[in-house]
PDB file of N, CA and C in Angstrom:
ATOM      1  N   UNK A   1    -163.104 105.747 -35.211  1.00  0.00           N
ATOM      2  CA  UNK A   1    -163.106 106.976 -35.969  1.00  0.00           C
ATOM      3  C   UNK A   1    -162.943 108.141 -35.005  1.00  0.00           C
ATOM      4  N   UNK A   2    -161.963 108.892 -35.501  1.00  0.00           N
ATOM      5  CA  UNK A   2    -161.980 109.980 -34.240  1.00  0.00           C
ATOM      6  C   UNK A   2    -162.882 111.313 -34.693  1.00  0.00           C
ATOM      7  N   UNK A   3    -162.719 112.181 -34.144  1.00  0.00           N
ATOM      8  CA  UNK A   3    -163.887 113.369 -33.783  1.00  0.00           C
ATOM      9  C   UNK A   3    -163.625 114.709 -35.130  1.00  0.00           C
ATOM     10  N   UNK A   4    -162.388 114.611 -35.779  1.00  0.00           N
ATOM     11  CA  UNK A   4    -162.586 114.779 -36.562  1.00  0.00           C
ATOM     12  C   UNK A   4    -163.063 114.772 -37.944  1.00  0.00           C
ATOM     13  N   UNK A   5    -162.917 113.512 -38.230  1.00  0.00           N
ATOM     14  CA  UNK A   5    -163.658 112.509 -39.812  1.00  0.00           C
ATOM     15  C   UNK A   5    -165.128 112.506 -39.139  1.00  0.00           C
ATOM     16  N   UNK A   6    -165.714 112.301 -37.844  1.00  0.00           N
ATOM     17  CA  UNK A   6    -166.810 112.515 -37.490  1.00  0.00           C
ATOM     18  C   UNK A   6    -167.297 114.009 -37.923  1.00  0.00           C
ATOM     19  N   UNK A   7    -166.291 114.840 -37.593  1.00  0.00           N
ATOM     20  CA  UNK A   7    -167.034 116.324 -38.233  1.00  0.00           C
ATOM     21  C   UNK A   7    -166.700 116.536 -39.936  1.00  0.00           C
ATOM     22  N   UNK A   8    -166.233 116.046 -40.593  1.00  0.00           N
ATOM     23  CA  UNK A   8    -166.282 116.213 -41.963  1.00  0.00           C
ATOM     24  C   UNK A   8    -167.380 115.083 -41.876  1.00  0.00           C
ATOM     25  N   UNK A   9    -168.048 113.904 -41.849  1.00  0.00           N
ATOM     26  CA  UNK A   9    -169.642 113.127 -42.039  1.00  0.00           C
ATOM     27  C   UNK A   9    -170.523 114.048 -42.109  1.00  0.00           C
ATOM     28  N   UNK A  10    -170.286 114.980 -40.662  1.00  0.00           N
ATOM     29  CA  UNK A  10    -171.204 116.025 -40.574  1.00  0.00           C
ATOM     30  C   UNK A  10    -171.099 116.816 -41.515  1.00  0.00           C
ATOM     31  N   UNK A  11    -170.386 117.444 -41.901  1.00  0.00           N
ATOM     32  CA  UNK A  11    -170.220 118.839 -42.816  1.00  0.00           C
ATOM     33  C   UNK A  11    -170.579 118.043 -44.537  1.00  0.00           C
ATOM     34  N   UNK A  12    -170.563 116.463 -44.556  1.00  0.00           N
ATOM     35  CA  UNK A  12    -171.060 115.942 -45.840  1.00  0.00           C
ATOM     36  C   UNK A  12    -172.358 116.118 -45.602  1.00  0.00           C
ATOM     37  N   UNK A  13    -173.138 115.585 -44.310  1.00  0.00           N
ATOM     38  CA  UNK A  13    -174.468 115.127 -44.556  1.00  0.00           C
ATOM     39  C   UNK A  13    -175.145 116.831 -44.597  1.00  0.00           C
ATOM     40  N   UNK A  14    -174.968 118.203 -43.790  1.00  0.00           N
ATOM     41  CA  UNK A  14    -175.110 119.274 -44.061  1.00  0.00           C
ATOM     42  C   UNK A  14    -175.071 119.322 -45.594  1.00  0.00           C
ATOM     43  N   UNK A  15    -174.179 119.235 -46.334  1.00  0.00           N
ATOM     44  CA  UNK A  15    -173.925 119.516 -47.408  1.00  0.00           C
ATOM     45  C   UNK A  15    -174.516 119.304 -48.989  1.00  0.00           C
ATOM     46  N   UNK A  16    -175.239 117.860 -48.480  1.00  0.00           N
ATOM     47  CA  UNK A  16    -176.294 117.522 -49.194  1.00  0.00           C
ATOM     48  C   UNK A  16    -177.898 118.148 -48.939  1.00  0.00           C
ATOM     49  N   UNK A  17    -178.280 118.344 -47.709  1.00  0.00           N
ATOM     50  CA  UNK A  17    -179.334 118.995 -47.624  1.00  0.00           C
ATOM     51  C   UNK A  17    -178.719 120.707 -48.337  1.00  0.00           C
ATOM     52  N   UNK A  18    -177.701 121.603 -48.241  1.00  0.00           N
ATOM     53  CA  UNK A  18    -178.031 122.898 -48.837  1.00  0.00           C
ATOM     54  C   UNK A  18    -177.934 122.459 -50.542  1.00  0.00           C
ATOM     55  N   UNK A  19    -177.787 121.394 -50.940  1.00  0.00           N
ATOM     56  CA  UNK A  19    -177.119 121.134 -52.355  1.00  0.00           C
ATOM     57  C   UNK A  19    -178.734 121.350 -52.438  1.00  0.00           C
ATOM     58  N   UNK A  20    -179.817 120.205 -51.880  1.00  0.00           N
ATOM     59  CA  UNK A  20    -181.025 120.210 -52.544  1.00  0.00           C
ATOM     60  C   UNK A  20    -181.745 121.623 -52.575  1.00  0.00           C
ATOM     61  N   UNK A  21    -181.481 121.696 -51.535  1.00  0.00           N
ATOM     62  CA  UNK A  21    -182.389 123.294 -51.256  1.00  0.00           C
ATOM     63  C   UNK A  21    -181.621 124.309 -52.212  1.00  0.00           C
ATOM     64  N   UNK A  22    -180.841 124.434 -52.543  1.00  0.00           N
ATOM     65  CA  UNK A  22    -180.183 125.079 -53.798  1.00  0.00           C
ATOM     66  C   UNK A  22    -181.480 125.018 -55.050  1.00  0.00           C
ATOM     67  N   UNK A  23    -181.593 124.085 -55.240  1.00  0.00           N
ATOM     68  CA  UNK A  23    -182.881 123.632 -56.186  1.00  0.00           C
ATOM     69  C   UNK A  23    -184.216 123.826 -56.048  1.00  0.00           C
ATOM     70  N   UNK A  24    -184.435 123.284 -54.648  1.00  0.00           N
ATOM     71  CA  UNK A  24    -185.768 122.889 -54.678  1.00  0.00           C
ATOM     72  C   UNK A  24    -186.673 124.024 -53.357  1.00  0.00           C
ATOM     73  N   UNK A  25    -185.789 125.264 -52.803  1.00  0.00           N
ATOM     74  CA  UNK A  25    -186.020 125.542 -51.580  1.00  0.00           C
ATOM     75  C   UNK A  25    -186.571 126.793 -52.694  1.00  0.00           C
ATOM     76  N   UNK A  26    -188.157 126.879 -52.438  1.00  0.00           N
ATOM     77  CA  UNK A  26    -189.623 127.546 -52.468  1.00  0.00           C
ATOM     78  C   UNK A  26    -190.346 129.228 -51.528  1.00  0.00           C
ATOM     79  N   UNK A  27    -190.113 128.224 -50.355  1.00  0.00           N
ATOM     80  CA  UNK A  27    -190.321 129.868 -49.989  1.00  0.00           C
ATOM     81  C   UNK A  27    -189.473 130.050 -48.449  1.00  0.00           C
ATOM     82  N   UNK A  28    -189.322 131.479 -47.882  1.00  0.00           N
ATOM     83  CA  UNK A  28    -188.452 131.353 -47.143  1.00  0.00           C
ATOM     84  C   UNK A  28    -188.114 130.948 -46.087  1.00  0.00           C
ATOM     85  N   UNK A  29    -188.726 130.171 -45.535  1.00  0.00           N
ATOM     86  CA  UNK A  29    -188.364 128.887 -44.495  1.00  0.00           C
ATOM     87  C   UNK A  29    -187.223 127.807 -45.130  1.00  0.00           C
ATOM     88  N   UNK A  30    -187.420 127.103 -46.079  1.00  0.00           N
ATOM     89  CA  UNK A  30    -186.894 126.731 -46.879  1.00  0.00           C
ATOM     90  C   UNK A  30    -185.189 127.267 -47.207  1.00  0.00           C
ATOM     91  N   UNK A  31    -185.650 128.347 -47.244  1.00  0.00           N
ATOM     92  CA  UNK A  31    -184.630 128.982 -47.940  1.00  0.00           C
ATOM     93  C   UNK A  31    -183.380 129.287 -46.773  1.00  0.00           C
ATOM     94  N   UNK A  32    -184.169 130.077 -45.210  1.00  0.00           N
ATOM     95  CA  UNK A  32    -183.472 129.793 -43.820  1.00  0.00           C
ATOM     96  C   UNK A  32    -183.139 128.508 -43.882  1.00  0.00           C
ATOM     97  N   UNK A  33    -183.871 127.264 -44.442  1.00  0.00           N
ATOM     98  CA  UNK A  33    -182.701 125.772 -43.829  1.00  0.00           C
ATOM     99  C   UNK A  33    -182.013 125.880 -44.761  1.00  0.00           C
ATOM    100  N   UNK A  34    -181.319 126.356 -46.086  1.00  0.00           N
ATOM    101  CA  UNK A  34    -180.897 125.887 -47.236  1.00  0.00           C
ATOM    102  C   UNK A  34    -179.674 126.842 -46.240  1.00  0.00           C
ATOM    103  N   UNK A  35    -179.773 127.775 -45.869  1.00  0.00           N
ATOM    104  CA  UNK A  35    -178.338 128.616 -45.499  1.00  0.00           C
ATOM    105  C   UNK A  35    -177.622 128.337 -44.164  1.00  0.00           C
ATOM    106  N   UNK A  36    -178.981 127.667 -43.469  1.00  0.00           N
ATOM    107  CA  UNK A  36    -178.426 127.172 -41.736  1.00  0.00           C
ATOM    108  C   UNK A  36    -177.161 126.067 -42.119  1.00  0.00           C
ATOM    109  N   UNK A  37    -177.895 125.116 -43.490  1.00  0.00           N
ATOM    110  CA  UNK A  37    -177.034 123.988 -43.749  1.00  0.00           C
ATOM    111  C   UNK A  37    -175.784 124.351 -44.625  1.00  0.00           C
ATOM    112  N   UNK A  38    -175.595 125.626 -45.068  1.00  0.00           N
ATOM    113  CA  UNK A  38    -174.903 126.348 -45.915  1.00  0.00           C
ATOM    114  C   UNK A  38    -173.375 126.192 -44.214  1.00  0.00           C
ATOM    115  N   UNK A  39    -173.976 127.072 -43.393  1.00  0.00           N
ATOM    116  CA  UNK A  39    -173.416 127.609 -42.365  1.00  0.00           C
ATOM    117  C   UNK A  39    -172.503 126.336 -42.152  1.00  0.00           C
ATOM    118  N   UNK A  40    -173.494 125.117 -41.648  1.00  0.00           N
ATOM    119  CA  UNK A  40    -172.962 124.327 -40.531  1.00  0.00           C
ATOM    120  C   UNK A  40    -171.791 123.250 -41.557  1.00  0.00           C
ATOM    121  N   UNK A  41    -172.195 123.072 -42.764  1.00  0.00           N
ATOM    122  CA  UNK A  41    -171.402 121.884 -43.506  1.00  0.00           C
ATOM    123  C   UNK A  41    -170.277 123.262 -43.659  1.00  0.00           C
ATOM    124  N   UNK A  42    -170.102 124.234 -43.644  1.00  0.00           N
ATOM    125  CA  UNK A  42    -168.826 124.848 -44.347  1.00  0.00           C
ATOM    126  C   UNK A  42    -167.810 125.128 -42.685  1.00  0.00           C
ATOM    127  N   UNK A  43    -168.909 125.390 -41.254  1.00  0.00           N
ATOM    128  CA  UNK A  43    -168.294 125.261 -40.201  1.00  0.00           C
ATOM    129  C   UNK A  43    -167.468 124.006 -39.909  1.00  0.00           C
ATOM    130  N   UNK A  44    -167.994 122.630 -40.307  1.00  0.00           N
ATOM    131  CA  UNK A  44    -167.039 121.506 -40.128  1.00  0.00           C
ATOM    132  C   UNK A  44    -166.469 121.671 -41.159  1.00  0.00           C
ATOM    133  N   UNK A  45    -166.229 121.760 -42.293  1.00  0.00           N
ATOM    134  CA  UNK A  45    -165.188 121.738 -43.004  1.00  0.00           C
ATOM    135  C   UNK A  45    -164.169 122.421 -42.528  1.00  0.00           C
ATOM    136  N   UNK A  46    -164.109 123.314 -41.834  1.00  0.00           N
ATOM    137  CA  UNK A  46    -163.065 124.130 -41.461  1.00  0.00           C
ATOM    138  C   UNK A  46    -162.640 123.721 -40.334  1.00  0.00           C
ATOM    139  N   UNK A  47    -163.601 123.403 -39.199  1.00  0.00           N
ATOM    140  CA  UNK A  47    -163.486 122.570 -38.030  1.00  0.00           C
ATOM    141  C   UNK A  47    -162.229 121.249 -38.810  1.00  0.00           C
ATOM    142  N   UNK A  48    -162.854 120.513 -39.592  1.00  0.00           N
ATOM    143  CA  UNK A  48    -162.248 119.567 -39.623  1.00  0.00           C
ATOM    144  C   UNK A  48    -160.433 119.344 -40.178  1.00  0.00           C
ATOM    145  N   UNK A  49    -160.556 120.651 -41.077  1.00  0.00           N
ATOM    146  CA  UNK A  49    -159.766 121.121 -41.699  1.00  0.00           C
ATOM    147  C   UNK A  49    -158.238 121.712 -40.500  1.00  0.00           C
ATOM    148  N   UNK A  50    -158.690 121.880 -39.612  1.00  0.00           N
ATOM    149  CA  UNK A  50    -157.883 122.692 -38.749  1.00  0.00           C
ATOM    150  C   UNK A  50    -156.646 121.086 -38.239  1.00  0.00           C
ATOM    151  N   UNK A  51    -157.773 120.000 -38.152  1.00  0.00           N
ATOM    152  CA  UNK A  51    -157.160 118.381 -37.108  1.00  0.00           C
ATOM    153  C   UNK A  51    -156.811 118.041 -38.378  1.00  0.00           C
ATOM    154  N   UNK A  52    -156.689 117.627 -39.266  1.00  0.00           N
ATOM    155  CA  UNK A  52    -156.516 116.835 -40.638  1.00  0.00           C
ATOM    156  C   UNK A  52    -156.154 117.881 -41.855  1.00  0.00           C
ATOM    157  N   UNK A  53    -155.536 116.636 -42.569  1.00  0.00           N
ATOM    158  CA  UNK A  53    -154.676 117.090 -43.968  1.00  0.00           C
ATOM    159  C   UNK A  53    -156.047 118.232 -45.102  1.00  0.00           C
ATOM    160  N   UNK A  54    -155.871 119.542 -44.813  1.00  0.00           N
ATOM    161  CA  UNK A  54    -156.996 120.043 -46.162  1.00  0.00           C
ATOM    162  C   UNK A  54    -157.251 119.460 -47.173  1.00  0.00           C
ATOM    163  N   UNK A  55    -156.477 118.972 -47.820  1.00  0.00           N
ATOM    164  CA  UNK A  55    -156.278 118.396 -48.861  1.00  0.00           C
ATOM    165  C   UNK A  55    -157.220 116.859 -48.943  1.00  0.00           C
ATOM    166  N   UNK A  56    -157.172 116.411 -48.172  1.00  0.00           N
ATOM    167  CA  UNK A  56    -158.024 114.949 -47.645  1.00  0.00           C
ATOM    168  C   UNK A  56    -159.321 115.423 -47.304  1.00  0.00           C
ATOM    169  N   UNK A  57    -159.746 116.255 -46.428  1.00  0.00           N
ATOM    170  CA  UNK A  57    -160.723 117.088 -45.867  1.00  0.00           C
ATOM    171  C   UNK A  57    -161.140 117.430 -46.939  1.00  0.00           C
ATOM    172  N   UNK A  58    -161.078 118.458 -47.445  1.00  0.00           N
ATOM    173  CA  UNK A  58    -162.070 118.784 -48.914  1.00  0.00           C
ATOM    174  C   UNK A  58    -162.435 117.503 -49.676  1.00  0.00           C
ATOM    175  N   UNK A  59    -161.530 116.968 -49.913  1.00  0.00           N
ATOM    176  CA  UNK A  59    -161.741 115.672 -51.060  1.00  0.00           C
ATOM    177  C   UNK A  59    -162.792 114.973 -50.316  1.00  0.00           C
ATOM    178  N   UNK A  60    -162.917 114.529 -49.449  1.00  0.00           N
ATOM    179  CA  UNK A  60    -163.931 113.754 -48.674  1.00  0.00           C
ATOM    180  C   UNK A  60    -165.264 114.346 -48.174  1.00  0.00           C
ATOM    181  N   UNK A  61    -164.870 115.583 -48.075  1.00  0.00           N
ATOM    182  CA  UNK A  61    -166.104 116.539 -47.593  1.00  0.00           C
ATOM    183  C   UNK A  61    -167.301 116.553 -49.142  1.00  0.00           C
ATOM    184  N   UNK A  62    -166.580 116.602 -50.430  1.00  0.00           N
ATOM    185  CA  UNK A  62    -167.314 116.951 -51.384  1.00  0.00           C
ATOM    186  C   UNK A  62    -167.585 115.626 -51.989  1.00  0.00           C
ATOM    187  N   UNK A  63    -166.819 114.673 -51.692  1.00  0.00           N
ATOM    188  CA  UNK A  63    -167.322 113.048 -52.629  1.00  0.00           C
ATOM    189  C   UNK A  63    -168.352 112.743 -51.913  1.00  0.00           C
ATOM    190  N   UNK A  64    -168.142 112.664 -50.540  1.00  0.00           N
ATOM    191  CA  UNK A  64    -169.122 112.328 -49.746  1.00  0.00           C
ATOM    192  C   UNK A  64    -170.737 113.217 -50.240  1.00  0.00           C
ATOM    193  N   UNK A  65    -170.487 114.630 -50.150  1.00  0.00           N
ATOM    194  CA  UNK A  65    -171.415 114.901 -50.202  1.00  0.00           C
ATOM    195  C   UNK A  65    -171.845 114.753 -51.825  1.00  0.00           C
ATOM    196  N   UNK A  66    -171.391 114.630 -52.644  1.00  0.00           N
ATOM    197  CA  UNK A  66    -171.578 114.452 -53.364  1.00  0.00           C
ATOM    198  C   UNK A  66    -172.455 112.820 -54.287  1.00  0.00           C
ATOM    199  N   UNK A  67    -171.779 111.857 -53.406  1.00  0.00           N
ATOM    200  CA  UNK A  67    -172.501 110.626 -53.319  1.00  0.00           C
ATOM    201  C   UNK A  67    -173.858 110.594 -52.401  1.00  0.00           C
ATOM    202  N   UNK A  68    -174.253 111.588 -51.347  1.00  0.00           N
ATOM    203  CA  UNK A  68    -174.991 111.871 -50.793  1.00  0.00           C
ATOM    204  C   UNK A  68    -176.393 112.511 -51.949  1.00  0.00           C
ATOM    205  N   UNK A  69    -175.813 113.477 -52.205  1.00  0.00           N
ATOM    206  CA  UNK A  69    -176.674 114.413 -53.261  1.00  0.00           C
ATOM    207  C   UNK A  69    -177.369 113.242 -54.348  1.00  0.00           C
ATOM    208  N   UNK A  70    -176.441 112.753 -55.004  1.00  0.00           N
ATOM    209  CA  UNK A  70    -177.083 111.260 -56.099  1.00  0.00           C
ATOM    210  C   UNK A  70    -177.919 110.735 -55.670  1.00  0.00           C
ATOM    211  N   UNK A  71    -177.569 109.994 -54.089  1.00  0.00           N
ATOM    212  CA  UNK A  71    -178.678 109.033 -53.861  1.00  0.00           C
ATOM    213  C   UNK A  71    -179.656 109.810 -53.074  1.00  0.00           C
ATOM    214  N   UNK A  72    -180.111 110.765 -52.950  1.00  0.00           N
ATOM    215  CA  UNK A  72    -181.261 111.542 -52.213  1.00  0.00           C
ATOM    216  C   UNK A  72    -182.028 111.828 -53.846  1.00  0.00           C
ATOM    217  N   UNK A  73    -181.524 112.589 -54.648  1.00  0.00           N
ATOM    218  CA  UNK A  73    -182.095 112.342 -55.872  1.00  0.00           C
ATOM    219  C   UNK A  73    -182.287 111.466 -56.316  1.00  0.00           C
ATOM    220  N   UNK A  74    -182.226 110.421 -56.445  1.00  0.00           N
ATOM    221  CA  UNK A  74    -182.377 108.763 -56.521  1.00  0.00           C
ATOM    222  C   UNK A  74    -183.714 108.651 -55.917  1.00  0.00           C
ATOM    223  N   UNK A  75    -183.599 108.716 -54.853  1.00  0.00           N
ATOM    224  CA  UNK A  75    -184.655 107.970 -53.973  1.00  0.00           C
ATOM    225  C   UNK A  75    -185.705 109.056 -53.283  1.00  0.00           C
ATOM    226  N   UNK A  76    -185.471 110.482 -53.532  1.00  0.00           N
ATOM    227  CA  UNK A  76    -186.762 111.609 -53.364  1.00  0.00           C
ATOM    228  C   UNK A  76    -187.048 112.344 -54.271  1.00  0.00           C
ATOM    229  N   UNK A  77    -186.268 112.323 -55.621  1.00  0.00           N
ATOM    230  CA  UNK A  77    -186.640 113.383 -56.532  1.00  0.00           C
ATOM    231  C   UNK A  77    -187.026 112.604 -57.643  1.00  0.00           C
ATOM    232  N   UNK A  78    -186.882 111.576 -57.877  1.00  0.00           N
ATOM    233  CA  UNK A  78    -186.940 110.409 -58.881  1.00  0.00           C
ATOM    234  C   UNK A  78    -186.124 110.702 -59.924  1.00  0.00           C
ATOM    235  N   UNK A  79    -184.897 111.173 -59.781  1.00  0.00           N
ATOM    236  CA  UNK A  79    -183.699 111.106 -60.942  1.00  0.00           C
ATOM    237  C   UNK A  79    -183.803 109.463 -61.205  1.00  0.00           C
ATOM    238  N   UNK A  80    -183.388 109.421 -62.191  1.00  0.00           N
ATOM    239  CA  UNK A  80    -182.933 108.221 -63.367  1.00  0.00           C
ATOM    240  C   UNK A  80    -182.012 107.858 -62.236  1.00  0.00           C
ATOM    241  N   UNK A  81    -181.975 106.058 -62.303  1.00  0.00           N
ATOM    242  CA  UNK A  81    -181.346 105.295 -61.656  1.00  0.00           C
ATOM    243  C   UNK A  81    -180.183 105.151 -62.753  1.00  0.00           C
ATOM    244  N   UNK A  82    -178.931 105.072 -62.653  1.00  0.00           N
ATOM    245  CA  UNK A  82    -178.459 104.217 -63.821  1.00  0.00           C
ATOM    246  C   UNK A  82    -177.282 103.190 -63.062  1.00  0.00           C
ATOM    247  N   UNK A  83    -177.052 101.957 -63.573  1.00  0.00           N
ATOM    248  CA  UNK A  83    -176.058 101.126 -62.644  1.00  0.00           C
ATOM    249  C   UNK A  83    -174.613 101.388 -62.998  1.00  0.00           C
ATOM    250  N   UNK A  84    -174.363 102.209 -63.670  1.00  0.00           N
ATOM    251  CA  UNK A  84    -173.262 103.349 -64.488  1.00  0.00           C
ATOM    252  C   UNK A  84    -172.975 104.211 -63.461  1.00  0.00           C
ATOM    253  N   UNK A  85    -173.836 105.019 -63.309  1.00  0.00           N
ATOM    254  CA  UNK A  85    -173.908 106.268 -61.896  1.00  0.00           C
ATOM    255  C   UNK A  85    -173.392 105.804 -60.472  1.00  0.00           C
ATOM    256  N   UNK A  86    -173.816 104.440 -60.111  1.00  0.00           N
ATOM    257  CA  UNK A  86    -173.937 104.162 -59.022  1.00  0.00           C
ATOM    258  C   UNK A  86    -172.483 103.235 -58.769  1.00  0.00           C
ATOM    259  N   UNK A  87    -171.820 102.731 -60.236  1.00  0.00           N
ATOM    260  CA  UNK A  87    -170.467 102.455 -59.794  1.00  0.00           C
ATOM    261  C   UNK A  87    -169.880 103.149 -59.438  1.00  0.00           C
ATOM    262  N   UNK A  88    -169.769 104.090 -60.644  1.00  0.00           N
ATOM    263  CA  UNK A  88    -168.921 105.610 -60.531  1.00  0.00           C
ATOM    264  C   UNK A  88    -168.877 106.199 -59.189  1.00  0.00           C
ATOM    265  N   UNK A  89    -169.914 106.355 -58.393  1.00  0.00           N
ATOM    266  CA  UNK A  89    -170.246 106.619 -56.780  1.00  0.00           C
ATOM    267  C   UNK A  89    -169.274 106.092 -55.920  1.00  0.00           C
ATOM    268  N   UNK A  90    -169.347 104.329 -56.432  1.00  0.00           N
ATOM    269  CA  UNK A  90    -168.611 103.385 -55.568  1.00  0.00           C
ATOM    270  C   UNK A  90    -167.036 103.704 -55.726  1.00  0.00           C
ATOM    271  N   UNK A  91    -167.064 103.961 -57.174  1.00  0.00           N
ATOM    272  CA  UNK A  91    -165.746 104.404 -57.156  1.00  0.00           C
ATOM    273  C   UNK A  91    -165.125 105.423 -56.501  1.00  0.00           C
ATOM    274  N   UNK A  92    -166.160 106.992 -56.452  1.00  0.00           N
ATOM    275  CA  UNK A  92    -165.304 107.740 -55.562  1.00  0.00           C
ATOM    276  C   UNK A  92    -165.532 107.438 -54.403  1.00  0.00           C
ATOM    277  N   UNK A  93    -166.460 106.518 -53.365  1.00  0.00           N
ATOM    278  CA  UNK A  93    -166.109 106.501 -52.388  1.00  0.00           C
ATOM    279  C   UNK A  93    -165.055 105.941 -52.018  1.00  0.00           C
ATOM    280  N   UNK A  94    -164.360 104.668 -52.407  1.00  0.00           N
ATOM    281  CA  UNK A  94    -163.231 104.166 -52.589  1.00  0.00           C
ATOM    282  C   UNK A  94    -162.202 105.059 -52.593  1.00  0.00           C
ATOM    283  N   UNK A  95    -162.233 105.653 -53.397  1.00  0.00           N
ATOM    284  CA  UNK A  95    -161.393 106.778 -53.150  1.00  0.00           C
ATOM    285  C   UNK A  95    -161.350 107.203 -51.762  1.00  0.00           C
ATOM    286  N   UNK A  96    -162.300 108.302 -51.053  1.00  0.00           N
ATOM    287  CA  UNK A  96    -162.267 108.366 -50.136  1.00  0.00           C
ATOM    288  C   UNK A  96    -161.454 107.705 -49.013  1.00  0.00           C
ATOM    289  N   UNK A  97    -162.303 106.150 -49.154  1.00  0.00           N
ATOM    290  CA  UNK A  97    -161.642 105.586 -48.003  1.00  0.00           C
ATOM    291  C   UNK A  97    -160.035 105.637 -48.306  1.00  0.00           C
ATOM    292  N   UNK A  98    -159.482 105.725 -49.518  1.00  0.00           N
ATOM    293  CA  UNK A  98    -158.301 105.381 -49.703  1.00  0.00           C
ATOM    294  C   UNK A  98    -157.339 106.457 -48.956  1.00  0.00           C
ATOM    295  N   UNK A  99    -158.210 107.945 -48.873  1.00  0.00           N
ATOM    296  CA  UNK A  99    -157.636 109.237 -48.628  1.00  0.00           C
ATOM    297  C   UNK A  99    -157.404 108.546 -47.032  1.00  0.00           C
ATOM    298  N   UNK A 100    -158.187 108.273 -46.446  1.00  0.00           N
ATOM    299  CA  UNK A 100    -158.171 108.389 -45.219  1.00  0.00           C
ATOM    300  C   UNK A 100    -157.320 106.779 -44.664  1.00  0.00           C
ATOM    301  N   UNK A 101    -157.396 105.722 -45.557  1.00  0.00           N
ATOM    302  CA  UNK A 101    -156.265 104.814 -44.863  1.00  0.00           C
ATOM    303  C   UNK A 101    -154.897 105.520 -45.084  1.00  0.00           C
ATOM    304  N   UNK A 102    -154.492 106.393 -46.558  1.00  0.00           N
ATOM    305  CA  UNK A 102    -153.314 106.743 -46.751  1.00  0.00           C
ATOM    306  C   UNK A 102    -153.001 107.898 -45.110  1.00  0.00           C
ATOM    307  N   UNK A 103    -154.225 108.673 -44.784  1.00  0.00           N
ATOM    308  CA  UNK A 103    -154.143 109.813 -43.860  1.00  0.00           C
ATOM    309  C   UNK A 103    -153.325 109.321 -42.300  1.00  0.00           C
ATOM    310  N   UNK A 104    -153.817 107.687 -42.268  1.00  0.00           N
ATOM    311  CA  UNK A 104    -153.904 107.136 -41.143  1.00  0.00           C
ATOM    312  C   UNK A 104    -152.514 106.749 -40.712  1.00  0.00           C
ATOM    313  N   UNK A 105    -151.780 106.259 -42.116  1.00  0.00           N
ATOM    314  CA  UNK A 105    -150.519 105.795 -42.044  1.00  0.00           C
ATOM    315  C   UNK A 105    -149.633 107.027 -42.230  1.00  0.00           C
ATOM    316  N   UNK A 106    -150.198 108.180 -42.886  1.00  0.00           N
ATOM    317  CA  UNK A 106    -148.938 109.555 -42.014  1.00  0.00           C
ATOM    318  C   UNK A 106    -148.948 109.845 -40.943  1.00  0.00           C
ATOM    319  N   UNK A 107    -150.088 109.270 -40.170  1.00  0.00           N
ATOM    320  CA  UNK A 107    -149.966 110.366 -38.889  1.00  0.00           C
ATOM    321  C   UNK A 107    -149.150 108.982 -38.140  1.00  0.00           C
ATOM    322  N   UNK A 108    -149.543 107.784 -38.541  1.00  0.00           N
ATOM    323  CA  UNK A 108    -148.561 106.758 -37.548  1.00  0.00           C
ATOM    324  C   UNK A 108    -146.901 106.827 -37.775  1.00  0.00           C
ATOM    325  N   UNK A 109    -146.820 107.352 -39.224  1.00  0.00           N
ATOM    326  CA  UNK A 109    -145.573 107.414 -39.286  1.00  0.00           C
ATOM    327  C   UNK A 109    -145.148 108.634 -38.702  1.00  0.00           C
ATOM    328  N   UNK A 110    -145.705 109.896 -39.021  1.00  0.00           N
ATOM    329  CA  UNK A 110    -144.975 111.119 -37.487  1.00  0.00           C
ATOM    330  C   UNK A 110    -144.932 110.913 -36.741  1.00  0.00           C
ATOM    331  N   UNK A 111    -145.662 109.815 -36.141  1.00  0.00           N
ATOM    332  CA  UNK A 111    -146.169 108.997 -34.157  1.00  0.00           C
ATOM    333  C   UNK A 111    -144.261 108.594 -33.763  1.00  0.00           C
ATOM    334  N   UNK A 112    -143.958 108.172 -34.770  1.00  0.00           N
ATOM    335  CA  UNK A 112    -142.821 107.143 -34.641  1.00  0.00           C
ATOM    336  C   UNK A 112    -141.551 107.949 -34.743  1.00  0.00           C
ATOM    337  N   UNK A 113    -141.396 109.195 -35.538  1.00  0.00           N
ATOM    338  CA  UNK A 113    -140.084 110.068 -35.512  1.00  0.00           C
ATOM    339  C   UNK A 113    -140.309 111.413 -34.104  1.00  0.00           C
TER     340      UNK A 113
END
């Protein structure tokens, strides 16, 4: 994995901590991490955005974090499990990966012209 898809992980896993604190951030300590993580997931997105297709980059930046957000509510907020939810998940990560094998085979094919 190169150093970019490493900084969109980052800018997902950021992205789920400001999602919660959106909600659940109380008083203002809280509220300083809800915007530090605001900062840093929207800095790799752009970071990442600069080496890779935007278009792939967003899509992955928000499924990710987005499958992130589910299962943290899942397993710290006690949202409803449902085995419905958790395909649907599987499904967009699939996706994902799909963005990034399709990503892999443009850049081998510019390698070659």
């Amino acid at each position: 994995m190169n150093t970019a898809w490493l900084t969109v992980f980052i800018g997902a896993f950021f992205e789920v901590f400001w999602v919660i604190g959106l909600k659940h951030a109380d008083n203002i300590w809280e509220w300083i991490g809800t915007l530090i993580s605001i900062a840093a997931s929207f800095y790799a997105l752009i970071a990442a955005g600069k080496k890779l297709p935007v278009g792939t980059v967003y899509a992955a930046f928000v499924g990710l974090g987005t499958a992130g957000t589910v299962f943290a509510g899942i397993v710290f907020f006690g949202e409803p499990f449902s085995p419905v939810k958790i395909v649907l998940i599987l499904i967009l990560l699939a996706g994902i990966i799909g963005l990034r094998l399709v990503e892999n085979e443009n850049s081998e094919e510019g390698a070659d012209s």
